[in-house]
C-alpha atoms as a PDB file:
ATOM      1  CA  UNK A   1      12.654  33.768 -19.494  1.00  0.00           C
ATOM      2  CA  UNK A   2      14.072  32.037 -22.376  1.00  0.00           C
ATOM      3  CA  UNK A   3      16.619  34.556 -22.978  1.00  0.00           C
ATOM      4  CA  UNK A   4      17.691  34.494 -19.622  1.00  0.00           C
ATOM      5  CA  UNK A   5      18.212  30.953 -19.660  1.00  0.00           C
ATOM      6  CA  UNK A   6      20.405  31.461 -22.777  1.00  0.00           C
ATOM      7  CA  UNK A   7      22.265  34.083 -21.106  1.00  0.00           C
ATOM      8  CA  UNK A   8      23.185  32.240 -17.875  1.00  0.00           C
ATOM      9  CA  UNK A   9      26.199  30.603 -17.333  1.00  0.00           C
ATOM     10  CA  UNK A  10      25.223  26.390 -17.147  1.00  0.00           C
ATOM     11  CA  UNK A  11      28.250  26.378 -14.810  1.00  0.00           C
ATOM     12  CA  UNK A  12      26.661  28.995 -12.176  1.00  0.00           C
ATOM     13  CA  UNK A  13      25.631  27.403  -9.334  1.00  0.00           C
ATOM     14  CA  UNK A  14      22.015  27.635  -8.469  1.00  0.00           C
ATOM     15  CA  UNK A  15      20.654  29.442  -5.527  1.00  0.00           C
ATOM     16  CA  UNK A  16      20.460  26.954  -2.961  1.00  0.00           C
ATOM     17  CA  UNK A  17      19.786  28.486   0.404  1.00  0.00           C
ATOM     18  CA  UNK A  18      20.126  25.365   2.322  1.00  0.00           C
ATOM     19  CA  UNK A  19      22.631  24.074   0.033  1.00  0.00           C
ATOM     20  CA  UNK A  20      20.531  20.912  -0.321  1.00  0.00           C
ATOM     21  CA  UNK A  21      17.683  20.667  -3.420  1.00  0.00           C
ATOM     22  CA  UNK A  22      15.661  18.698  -2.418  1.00  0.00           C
ATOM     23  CA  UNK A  23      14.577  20.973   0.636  1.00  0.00           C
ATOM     24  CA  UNK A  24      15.103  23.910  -1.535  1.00  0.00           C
ATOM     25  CA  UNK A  25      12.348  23.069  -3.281  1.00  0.00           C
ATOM     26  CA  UNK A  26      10.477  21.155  -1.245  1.00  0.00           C
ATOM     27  CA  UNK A  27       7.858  24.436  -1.060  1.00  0.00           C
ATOM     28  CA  UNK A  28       6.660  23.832  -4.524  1.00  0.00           C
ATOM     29  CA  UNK A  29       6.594  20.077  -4.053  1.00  0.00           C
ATOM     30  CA  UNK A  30       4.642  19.795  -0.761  1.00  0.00           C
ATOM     31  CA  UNK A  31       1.463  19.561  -2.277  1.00  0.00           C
ATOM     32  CA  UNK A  32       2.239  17.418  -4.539  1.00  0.00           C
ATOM     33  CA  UNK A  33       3.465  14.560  -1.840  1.00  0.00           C
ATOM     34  CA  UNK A  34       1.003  16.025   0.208  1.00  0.00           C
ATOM     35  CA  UNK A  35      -1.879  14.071  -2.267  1.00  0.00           C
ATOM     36  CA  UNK A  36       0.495  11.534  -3.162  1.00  0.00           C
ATOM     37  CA  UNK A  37       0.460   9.957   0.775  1.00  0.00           C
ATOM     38  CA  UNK A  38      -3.534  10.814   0.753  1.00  0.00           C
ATOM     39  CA  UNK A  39      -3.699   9.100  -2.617  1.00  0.00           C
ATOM     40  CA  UNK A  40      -1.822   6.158  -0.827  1.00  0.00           C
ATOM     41  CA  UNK A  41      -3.865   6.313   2.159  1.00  0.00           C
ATOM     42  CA  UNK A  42      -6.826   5.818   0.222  1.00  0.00           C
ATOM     43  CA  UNK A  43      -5.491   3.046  -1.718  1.00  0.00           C
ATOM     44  CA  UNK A  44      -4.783   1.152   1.591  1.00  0.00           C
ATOM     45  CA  UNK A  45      -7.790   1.553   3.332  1.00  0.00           C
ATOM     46  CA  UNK A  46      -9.508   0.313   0.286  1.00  0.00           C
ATOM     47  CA  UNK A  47      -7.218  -3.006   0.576  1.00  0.00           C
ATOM     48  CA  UNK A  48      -8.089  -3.234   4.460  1.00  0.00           C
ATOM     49  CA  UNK A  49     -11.695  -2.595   3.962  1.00  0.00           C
ATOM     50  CA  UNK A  50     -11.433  -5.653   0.907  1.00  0.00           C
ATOM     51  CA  UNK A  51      -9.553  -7.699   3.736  1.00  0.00           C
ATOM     52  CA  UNK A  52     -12.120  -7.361   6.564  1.00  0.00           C
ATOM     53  CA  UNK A  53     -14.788  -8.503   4.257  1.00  0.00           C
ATOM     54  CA  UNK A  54     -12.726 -11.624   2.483  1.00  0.00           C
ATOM     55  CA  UNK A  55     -11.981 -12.449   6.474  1.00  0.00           C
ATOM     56  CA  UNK A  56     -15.376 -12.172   7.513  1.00  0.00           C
ATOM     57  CA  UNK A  57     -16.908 -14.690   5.019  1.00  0.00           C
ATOM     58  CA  UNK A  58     -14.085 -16.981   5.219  1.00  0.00           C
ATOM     59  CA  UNK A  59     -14.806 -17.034   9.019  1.00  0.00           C
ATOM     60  CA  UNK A  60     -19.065 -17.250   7.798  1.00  0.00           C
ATOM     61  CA  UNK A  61     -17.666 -20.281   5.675  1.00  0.00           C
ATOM     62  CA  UNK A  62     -15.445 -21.910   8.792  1.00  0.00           C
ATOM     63  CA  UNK A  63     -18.471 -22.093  11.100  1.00  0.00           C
ATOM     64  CA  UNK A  64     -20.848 -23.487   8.177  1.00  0.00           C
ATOM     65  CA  UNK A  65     -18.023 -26.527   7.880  1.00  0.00           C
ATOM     66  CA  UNK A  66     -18.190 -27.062  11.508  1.00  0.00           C
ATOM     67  CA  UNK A  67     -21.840 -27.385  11.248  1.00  0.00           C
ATOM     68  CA  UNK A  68     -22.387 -29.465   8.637  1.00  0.00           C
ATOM     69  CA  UNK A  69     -18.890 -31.653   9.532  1.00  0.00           C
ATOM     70  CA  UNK A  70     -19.620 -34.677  11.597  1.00  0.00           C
ATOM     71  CA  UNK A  71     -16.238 -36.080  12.070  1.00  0.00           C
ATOM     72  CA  UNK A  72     -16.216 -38.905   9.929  1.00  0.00           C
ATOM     73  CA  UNK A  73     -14.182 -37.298   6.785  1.00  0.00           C
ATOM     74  CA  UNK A  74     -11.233 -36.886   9.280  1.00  0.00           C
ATOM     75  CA  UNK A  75     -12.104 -39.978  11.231  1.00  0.00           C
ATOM     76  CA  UNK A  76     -12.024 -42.619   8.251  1.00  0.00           C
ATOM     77  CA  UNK A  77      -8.255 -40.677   7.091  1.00  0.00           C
ATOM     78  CA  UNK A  78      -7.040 -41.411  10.674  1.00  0.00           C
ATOM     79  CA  UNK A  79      -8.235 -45.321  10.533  1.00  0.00           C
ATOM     80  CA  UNK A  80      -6.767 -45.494   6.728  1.00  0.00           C
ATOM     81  CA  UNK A  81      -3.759 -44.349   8.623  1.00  0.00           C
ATOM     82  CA  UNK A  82      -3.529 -46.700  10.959  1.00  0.00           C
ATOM     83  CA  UNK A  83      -3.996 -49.726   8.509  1.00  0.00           C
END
């Protein structure tokens, strides 16, 4: 292999059935992207999964604030207002 590569002209042109490389050798590259976008895939649904839970206690902590608020933190900034 090594000699051949000496041998060979660097100005030959390469074969190139479709006459475009990158889907010339997208054959020996499919795999590759294949677990690339799985790798990704993964990665996002992680970041959802992380999401949903973050939303869910920050809606857990919304209703505990409605329960415990009476009105009269936003009441006495509305008459401080008005003065």
């Amino acid at each position: 292999l090594i000699e051949l590569c000496k041998n060979t002209d660097p100005n030959a042109k390469g074969w190139r059935p479709t006459r475009r490389p990158e889907l010339d050798v997208l054959g020996h590259t499919r795999i590759t992207l294949q677990n690339h976008v799985e790798r990704l895939e993964e990665i996002k649904q992680d970041y959802v999964s992380q999401l949903e839970e973050k939303k869910r206690y920050y809606e857990q902590l919304k209703e505990q604030i409605k329960e415990l608020d009476d009105g009269s933190l936003f009441a006495s900034k509305v008459d401080g207002f008005q003065l």
